[in-house]
Protein backbone atom coordinates (compact mmCIF):
# COMPACT_ATOMS: atom_id res chain seq x y z
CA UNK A 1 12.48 22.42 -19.89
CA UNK A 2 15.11 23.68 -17.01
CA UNK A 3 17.07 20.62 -15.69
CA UNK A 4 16.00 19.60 -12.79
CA UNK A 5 17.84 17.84 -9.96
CA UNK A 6 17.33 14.06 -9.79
CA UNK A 7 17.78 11.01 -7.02
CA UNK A 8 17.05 7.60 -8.16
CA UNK A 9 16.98 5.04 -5.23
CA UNK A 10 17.60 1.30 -6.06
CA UNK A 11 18.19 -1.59 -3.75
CA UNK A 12 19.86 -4.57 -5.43
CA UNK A 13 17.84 -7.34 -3.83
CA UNK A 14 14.36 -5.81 -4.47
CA UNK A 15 13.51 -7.58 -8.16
CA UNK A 16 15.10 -10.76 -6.14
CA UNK A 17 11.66 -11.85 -4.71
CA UNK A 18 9.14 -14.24 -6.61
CA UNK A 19 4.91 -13.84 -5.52
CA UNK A 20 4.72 -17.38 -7.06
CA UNK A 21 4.33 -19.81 -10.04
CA UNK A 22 1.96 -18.34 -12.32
CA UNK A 23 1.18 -14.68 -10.44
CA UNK A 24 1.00 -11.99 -12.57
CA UNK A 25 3.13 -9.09 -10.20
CA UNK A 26 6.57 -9.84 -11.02
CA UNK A 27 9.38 -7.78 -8.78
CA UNK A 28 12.09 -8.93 -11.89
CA UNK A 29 10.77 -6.39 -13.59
CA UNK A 30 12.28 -3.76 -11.54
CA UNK A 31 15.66 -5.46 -12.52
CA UNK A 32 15.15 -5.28 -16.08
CA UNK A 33 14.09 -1.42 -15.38
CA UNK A 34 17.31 -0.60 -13.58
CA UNK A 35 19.18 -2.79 -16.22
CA UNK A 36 18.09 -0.58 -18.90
CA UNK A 37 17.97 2.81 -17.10
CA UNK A 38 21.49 1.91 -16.57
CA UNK A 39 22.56 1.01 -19.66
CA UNK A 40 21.19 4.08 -21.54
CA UNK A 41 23.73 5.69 -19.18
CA UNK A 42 21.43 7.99 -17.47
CA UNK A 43 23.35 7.22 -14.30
CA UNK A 44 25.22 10.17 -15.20
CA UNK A 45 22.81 12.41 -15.14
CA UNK A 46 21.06 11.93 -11.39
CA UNK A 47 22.39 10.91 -8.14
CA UNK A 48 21.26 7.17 -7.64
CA UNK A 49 21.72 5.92 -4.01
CA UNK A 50 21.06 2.63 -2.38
CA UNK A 51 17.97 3.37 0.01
CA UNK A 52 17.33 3.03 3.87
CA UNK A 53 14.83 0.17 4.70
CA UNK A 54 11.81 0.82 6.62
CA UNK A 55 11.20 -0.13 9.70
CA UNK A 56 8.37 -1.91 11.59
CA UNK A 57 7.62 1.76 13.42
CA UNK A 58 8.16 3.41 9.92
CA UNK A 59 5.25 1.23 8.38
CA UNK A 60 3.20 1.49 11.69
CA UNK A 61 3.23 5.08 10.95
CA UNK A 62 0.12 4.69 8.74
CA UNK A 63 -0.46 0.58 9.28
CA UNK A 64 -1.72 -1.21 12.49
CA UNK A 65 0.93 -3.02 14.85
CA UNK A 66 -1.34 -6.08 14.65
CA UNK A 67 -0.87 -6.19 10.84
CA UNK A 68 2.85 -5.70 10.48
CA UNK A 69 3.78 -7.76 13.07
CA UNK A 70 1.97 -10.49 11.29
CA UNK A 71 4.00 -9.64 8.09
CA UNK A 72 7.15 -9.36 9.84
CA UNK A 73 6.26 -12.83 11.06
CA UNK A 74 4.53 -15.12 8.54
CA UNK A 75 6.81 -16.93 6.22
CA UNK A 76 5.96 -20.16 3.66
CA UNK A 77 6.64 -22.44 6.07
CA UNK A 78 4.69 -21.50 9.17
CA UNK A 79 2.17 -20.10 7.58
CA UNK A 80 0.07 -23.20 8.62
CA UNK A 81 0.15 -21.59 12.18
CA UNK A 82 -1.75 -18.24 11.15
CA UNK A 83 -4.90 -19.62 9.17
CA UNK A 84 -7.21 -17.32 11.04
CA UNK A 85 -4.51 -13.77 10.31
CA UNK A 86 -4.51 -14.41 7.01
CA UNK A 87 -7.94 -14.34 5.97
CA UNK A 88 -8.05 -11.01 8.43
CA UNK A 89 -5.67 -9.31 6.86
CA UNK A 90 -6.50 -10.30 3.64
CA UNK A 91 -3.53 -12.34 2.95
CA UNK A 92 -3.64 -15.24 0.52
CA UNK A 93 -4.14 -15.73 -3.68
CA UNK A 94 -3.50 -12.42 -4.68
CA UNK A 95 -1.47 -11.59 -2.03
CA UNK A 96 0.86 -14.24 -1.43
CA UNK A 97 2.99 -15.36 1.50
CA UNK A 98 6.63 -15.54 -0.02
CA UNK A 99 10.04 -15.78 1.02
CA UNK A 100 11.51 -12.54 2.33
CA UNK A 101 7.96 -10.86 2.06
CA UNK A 102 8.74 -8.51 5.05
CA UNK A 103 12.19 -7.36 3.14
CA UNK A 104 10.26 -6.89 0.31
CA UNK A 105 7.79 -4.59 1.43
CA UNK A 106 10.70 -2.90 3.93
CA UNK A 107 13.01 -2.06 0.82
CA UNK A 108 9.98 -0.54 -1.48
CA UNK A 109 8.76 1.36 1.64
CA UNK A 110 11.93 2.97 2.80
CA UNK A 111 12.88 4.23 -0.59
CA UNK A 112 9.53 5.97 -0.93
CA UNK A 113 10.13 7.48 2.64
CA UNK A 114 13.80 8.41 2.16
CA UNK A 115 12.70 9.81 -0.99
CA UNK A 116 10.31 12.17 0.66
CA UNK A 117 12.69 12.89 3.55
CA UNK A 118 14.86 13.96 0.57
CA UNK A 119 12.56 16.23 -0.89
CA UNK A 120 11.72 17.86 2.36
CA UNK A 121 15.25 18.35 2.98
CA UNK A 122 15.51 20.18 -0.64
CA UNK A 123 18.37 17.72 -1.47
CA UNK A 124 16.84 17.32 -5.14
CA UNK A 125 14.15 18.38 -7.14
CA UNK A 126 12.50 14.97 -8.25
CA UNK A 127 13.16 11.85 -5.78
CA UNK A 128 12.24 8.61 -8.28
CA UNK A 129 11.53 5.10 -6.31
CA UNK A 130 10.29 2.38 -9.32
CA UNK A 131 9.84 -0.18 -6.90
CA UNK A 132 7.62 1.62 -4.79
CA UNK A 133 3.58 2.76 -5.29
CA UNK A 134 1.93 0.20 -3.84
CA UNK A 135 -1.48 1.77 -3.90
CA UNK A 136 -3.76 -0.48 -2.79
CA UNK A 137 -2.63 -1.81 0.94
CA UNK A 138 -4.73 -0.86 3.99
CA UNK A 139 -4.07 0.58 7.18
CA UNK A 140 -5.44 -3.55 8.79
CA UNK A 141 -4.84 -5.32 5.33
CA UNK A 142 -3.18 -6.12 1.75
CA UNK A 143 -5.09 -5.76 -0.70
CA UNK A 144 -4.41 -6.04 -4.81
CA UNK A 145 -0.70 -7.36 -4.72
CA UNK A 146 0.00 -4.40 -1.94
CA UNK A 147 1.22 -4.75 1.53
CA UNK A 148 2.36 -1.88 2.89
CA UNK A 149 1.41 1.26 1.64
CA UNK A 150 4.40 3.14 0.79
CA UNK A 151 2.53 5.67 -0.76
CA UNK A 152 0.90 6.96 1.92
CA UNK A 153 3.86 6.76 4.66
CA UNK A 154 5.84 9.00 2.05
CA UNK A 155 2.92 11.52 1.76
CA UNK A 156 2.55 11.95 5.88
CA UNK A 157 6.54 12.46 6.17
CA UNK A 158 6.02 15.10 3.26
CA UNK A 159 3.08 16.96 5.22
CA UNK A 160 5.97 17.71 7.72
CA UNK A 161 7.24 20.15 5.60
CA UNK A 162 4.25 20.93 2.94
CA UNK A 163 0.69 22.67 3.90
CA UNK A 164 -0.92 20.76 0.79
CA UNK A 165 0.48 17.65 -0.62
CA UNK A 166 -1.39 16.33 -4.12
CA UNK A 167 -1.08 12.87 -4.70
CA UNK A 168 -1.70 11.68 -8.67
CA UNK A 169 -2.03 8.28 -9.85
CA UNK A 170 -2.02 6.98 -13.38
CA UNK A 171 -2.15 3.13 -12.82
CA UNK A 172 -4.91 1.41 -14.65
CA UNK A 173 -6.66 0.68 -11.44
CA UNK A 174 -8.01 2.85 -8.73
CA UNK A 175 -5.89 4.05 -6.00
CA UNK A 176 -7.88 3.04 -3.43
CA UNK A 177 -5.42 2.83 -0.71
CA UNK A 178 -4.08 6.15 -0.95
CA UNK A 179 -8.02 7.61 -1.33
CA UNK A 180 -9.57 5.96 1.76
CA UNK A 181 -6.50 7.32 3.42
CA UNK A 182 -6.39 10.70 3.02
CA UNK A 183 -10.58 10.53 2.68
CA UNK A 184 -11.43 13.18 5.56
CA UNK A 185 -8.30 15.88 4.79
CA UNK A 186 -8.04 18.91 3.12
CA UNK A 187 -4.16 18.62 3.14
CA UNK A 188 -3.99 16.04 0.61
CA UNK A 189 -5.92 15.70 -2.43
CA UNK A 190 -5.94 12.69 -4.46
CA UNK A 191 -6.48 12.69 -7.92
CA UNK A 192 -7.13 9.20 -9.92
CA UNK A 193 -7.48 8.36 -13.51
CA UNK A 194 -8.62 4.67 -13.76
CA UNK A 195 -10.75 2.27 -15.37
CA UNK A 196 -14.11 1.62 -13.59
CA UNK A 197 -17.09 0.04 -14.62
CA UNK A 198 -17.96 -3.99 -14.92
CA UNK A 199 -16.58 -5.10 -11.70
CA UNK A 200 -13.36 -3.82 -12.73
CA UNK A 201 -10.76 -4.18 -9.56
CA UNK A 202 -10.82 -2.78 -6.79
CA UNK A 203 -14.36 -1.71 -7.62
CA UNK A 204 -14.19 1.62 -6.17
CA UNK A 205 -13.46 5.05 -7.69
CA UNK A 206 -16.39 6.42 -8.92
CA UNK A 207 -16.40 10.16 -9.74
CA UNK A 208 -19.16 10.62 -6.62
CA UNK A 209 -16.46 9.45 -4.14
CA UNK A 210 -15.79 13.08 -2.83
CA UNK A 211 -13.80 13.03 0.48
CA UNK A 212 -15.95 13.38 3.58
CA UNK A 213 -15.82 15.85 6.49
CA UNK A 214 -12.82 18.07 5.84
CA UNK A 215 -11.83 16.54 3.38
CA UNK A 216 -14.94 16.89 0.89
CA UNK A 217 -14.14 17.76 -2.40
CA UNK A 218 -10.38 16.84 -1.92
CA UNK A 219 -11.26 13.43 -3.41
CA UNK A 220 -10.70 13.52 -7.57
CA UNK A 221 -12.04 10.78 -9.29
CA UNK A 222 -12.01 10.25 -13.34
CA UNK A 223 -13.25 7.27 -14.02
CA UNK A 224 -12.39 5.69 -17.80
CA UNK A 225 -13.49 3.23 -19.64
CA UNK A 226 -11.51 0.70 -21.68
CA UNK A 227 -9.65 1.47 -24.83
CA UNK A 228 -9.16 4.63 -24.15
CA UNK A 229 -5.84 6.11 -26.67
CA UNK A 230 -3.25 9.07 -26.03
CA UNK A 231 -5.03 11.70 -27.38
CA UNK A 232 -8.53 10.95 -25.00
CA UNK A 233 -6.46 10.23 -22.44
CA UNK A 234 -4.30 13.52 -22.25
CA UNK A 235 -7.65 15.34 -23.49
CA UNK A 236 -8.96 14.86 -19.90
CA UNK A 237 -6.05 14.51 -17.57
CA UNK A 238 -4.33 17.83 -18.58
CA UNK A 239 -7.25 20.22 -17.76
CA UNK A 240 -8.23 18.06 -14.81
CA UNK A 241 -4.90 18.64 -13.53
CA UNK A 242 -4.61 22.56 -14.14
CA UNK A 243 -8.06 23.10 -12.46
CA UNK A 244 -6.73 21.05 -9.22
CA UNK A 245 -3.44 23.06 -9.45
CA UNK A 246 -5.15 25.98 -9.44
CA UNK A 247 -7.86 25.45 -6.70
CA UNK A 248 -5.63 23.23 -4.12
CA UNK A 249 -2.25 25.11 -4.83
CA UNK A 250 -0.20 22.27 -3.62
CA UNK A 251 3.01 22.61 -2.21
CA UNK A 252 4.33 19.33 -3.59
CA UNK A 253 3.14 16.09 -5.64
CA UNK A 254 3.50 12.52 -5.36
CA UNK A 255 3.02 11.01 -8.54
CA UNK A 256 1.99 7.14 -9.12
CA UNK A 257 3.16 6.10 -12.76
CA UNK A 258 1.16 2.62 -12.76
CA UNK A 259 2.55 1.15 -16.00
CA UNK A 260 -0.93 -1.13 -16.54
CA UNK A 261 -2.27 1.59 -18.30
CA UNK A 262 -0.17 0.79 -21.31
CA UNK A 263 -1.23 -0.86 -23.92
CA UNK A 264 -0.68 -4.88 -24.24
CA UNK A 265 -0.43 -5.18 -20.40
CA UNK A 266 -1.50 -8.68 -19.41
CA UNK A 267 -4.22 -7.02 -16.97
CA UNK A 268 -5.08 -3.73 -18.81
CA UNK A 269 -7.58 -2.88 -21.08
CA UNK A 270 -6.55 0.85 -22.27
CA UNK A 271 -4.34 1.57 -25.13
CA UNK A 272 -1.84 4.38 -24.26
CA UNK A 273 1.57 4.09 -26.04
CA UNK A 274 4.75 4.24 -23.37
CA UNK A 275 4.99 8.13 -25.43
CA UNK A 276 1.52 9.00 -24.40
CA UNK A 277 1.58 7.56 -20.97
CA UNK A 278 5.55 9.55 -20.62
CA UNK A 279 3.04 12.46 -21.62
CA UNK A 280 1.52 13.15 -18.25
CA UNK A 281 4.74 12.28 -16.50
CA UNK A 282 6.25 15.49 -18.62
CA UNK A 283 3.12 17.45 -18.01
CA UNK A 284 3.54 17.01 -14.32
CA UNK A 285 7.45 17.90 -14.43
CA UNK A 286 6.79 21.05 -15.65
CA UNK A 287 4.63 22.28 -13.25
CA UNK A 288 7.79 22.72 -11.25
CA UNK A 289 6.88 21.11 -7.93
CA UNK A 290 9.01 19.08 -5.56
CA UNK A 291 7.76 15.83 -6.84
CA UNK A 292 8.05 12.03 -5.58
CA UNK A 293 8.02 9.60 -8.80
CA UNK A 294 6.77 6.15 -8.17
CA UNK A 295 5.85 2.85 -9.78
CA UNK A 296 3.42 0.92 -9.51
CA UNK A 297 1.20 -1.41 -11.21
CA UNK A 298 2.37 -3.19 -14.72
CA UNK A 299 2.10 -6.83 -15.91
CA UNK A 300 3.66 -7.00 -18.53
CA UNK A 301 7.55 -6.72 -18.18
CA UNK A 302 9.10 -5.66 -21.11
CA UNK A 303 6.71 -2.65 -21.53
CA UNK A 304 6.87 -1.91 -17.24
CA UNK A 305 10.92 -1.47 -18.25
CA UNK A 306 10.62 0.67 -21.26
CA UNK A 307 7.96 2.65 -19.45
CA UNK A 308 9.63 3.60 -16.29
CA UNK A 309 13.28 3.80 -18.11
CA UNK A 310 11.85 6.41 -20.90
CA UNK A 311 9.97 8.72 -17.93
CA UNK A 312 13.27 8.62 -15.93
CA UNK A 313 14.66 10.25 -19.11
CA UNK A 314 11.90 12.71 -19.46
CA UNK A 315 12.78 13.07 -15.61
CA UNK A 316 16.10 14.08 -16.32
CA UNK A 317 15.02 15.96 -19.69
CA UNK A 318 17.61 13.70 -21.61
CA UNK A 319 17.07 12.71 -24.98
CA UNK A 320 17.42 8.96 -25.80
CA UNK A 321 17.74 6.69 -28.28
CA UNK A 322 14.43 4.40 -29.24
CA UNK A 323 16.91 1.39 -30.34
CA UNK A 324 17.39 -0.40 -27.17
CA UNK A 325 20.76 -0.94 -25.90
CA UNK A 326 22.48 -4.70 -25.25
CA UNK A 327 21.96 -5.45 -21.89
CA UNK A 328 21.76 -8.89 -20.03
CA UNK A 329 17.74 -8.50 -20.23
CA UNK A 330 17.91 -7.59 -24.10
CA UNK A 331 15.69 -10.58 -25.17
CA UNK A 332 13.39 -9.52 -23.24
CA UNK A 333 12.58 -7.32 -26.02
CA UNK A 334 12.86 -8.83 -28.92
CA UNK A 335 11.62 -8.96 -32.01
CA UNK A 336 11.93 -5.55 -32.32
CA UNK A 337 14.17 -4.24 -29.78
CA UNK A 338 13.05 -0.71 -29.48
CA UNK A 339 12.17 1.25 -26.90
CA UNK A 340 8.31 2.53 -28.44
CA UNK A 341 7.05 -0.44 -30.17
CA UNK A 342 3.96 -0.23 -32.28
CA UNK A 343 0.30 -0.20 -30.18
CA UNK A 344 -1.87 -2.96 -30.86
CA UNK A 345 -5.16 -1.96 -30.25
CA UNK A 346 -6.86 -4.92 -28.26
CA UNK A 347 -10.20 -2.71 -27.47
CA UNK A 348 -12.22 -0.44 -29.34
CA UNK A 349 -11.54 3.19 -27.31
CA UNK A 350 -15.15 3.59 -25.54
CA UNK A 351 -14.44 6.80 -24.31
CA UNK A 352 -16.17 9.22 -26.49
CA UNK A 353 -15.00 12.80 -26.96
CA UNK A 354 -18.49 13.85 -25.09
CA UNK A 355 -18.48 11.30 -22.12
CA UNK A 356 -14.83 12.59 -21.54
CA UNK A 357 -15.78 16.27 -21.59
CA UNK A 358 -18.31 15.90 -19.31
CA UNK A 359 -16.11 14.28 -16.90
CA UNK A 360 -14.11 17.51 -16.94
CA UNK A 361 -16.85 19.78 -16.57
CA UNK A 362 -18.29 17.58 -13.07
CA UNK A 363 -14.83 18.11 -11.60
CA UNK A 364 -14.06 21.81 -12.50
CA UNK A 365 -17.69 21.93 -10.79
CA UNK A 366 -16.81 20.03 -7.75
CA UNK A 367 -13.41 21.95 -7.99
CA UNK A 368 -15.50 25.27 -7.47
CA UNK A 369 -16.65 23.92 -4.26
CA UNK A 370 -13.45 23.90 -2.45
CA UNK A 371 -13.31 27.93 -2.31
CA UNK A 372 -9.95 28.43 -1.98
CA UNK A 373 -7.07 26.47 -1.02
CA UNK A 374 -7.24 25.49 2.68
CA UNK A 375 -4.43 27.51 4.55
CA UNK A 376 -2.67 25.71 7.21
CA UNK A 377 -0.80 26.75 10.35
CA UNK A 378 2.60 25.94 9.64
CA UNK A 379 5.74 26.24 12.18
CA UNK A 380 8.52 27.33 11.67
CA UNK A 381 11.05 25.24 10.76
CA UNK A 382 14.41 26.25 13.01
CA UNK A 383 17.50 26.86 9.87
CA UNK A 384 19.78 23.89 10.86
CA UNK A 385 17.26 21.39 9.68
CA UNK A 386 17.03 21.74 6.34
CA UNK A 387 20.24 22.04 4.51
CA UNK A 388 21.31 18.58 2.92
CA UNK A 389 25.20 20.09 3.43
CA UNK A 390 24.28 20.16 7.76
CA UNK A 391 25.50 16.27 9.32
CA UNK A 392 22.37 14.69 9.64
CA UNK A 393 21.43 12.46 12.67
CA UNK A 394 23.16 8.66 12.69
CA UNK A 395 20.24 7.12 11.38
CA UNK A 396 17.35 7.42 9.75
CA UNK A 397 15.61 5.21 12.79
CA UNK A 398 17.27 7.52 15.63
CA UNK A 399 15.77 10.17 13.54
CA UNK A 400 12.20 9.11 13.51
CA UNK A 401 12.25 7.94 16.72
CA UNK A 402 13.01 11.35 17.78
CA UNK A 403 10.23 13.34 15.77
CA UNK A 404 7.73 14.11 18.51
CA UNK A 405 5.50 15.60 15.53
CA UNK A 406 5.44 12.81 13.30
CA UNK A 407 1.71 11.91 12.26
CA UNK A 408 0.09 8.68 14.68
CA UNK A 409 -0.99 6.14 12.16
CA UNK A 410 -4.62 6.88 12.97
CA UNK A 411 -4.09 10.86 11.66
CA UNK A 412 -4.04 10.03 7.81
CA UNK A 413 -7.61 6.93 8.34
CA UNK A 414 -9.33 9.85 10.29
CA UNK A 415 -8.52 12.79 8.11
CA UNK A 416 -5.82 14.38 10.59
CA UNK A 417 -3.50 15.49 8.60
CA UNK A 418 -3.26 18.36 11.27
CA UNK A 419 -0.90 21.38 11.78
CA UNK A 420 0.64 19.82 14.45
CA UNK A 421 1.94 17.32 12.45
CA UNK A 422 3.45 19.44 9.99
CA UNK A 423 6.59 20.22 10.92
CA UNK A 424 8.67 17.01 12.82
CA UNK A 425 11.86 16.74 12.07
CA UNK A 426 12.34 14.11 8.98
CA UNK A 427 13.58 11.01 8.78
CA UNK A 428 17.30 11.60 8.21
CA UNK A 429 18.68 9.49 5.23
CA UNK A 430 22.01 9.88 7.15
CA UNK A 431 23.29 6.38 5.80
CA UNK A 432 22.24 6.41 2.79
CA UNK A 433 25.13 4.78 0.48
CA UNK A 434 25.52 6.14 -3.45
CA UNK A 435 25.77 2.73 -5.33
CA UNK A 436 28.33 1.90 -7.25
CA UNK A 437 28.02 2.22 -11.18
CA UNK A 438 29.32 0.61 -13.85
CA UNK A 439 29.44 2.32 -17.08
C-alpha cells in the first residue's frame, strides 16, 4: 500500500465526561485510545491537531434550533425545569443529562466537521476523528447514546466539494441516523452492515429499506445475524462494497468503524477479531478515496482502544508490535497485554455461507437498479479556495457564517442534497492548533 497522508484530531477534555453510574457508553475510552495510539509512537507518522468545536449554527446545520438549544441549555441540576423537552427529544436513560453534555457533543462534532473541511481542502488523504460517529441522533432527537449527529454534518460540508459522497458503517448496530438522513438523495449512499433481527436496537435496517424518491436504491442494507466470524463477515462486505463502488462511483467515503462489532463487547453479539474487523478498514483504504475515519459504538474499553489504535496503524500502513506498550492505562489490559487477544466465541455464527450469499446477490440486484451513477451539476470552484498553503479565513465560525451555499438543515431530512449546495466555501479550520507530543 502507497502511504497515504494522515490527520488525527484529538481534544484533551473529550474522554473527561461520565454518562453515569452504571451506563455502558464510556467517553474514557477515547483516552485510553489516544494513550495507546500515542505510545506506539504513531504520532510520528500523521499530523495530529487539536480540533475546532462546533457551534450551535454548525449542529443546526442538520439538527433543529429547538433541539440544540435545549442541549445547549439542560444541565443536572435544572433539568427539573424541562420535564416535558426531555421526553420530546428523547432525552433521559439512555441518553443521559450530564455535566458538560453540550461540550461533549460540540468537541466530537467539530472534529468530524474540521475533518471534512480538511479533506475538501485536500490538506490530507485520510482525516481520523475516534471520538466522533455518533450514528444514531436525529434531526428533533437523541437517540441510542447519540446527540448530535456528527456524522451527517461532516457528510453535508463534504457534498460542498464531492458530487457523490458514500457513507459506510461497521458498528454492530444500524446506522439509523445517518440512513433516515440521507433517505431521499442520490448524492449519498449509505451502506450498513449490522445485526437485525429479535428486537435488536434500533430495530430498523432491514435489507427492504431502499431510499425513497431520489434517493431509491441509494439505501444499502446487510442485515447479520449474531455470531457471525471474520471470514463470513469479510465474505459479504467486500463484494458488497465493490458492486456499490462500481455503480455509485463516489467521490469520497465516510467510514463509521463501530468497535461493538468485536467480539466480547458488553453489548455485541458477533465475533470478529480486532484483525478481522481492521480488515474492512484496510479494504476501504485501498480503494484510494479521500476518506473520513470515525468511531463509534464499543462497550467494552480495552478492546474499543486496541481496535481504533491498530486501524490508525493500518491508516498509516505502519507495522506494529502486538505486545502492548506501558502506558498509564496498561492494566487495562491485562492478563495478557497484547494488542490481538484470543476470540472467545460467546455465539454460535448463525450466518450460513447460503443466507450470506444471498444477501449479496439482493443487493448487486438492487445495485442494477440505480443505472448509472447520478451526475451532478457541480460549480466551479474559483483556485484560491482550495490550497491548504492559501491563509484561510480567521475562523472556522466567520467561515461558515459566510458560506451562502452551505446545505439548510432541512436539505439532508428531505433528500436535498442539491447542486446548489455543492460548492460553499468550507468551514476554514484556520485555528486549528497541532498538539503538543510527548514521545
Amino acid at each position: 500500500m502507497s502511504k497515504k497522508s494522515v490527520m488525527y484530531f484529538w481534544d484533551p477534555d473529550v474522554g473527561n465526561f461520565h454518562y453515569g453510574p452504571g451506563h455502558p457508553m464510556k467517553p474514557q475510552r477515547l483516552s485510553v485510545t489516544h494513550s495507546l495510539v500515542m505510545h506506539y509512537g504513531l504520532y510520528k507518522k500523521m499530523q495530529v491537531f487539536r480540533p475546532y468545536r462546533a457551534s450551535s449554527h454548525d449542529m443546526c446545520r442538520f439538527h433543529s434550533d429547538e433541539y440544540i438549544d435545549f442541549l445547549e441549555r439542560v444541565t443536572p441540576q435544572n433539568i427539573q425545569t424541562f420535564t416535558k423537552s426531555l421526553s420530546h427529544f428523547n432525552v433521559g436513560d439512555d441518553c443521559p443529562v450530564f455535566d458538560g453534555l453540550y461540550d461533549f457533543c460540540s468537541m466530537y462534532t467539530g472534529a468530524s466537521l474540521e475533518g471534512a473541511v480538511k479533506l475538501n481542502n485536500e490538506c490530507c488523504d485520510i482525516a481520523i476523528n475516534w471520538s466522533g460517529g455518533l450514528h444514531h441522533a436525529k434531526k428533533f432527537e437523541a437517540s441510542g447514546f447519540c446527540y448530535v449527529n456528527d456524522i451527517v454534518i461532516a457528510i453535508l460540508e463534504l457534498l460542498k466539494y464531492h458530487p457523490r459522497v458514500l457513507y459506510i458503517d461497521i458498528d454492530i448496530h444500524h446506522g439509523d441516523g445517518v440512513q433516515e438522513a440521507f433517505y431521499l438523495t442520490d448524492r449519498v449512499m449509505t451502506v450498513s452492515f449490522h445485526k437485525y433481527g429479535n428486537y435488536f436496537f434500533p430495530g430498523t435496517g432491514d435489507m427492504y429499506e431502499l431510499g425513497a424518491e431520489s434517493g431509491r436504491y441509494y439505501s444499502v442494507n446487510v442485515p447479520l445475524k449474531e455470531g457471525i466470524d471474520d471470514a463470513s463477515y469479510f465474505q459479504v462486505f467486500k463484494p458488497v462494497i465493490q458492486g456499490v463502488m462500481e455503480f455509485f462511483q463516489p467521490s469520497c467515503i465516510v467510514l463509521q468503524c463501530g468497535a461493538d462489532s468485536l467480539a466480547g463487547d458488553r453489548l455485541g453479539c458477533f465475533n470478529l477479531s480486532i484483525r478481522g474487523h481492521g480488515e474492512c478498514v484496510k479494504f476501504i483504504r485501498e480503494l484510494g478515496l479521500p476518506t473520513l475515519v470515525l468511531g463509534g459504538g464499543g462497550y467494552t474499553v480495552r478492546n474499543v482502544a486496541r481496535a481504533w489504535t491498530y486501524e490508525t496503524a493500518l491508516l498509516l500502513d505502519e507495522p506494529v508490535s502486538s505486545e502492548i506498550p506501558y502506558n498509564e492505562y496498561f492494566e487495562y489490559f491485562a492478563p495478557d497485554f497484547t494488542l490481538h487477544p484470543e476470540v472467545v466465541t460467546r455465539q454460535e455464527n448463525a450466518n450460513s455461507k447460503q443466507y450470506l450469499e444471498a444477501i449479496v446477490r439482493a443487493v448487486a440486484e438492487n445495485l442494477k437498479c440505480l443505472v448509472h451513477a447520478p451526475s451532478v451539476q457541480m460549480h466551479h470552484v474559483p483556485p484560491d479556495m482550495l490550497p491548504c498553503s492559501r491563509k484561510p479565513p480567521a475562523s472556522p465560525a466567520a467561515a461558515t457564517d459566510g458560506a451562502t451555499s452551505t446545505p439548510p438543515a432541512t436539505d439532508a431530512m428531505s433528500g436535498a442534497a442539491s447542486p446548489s449546495g455543492s460548492a460553499g466555501t468550507p468551514a476554514s479550520s484556520g485555528n486549528t492548533t497541532p498538539l503538543a507530543v510527548e514521545a
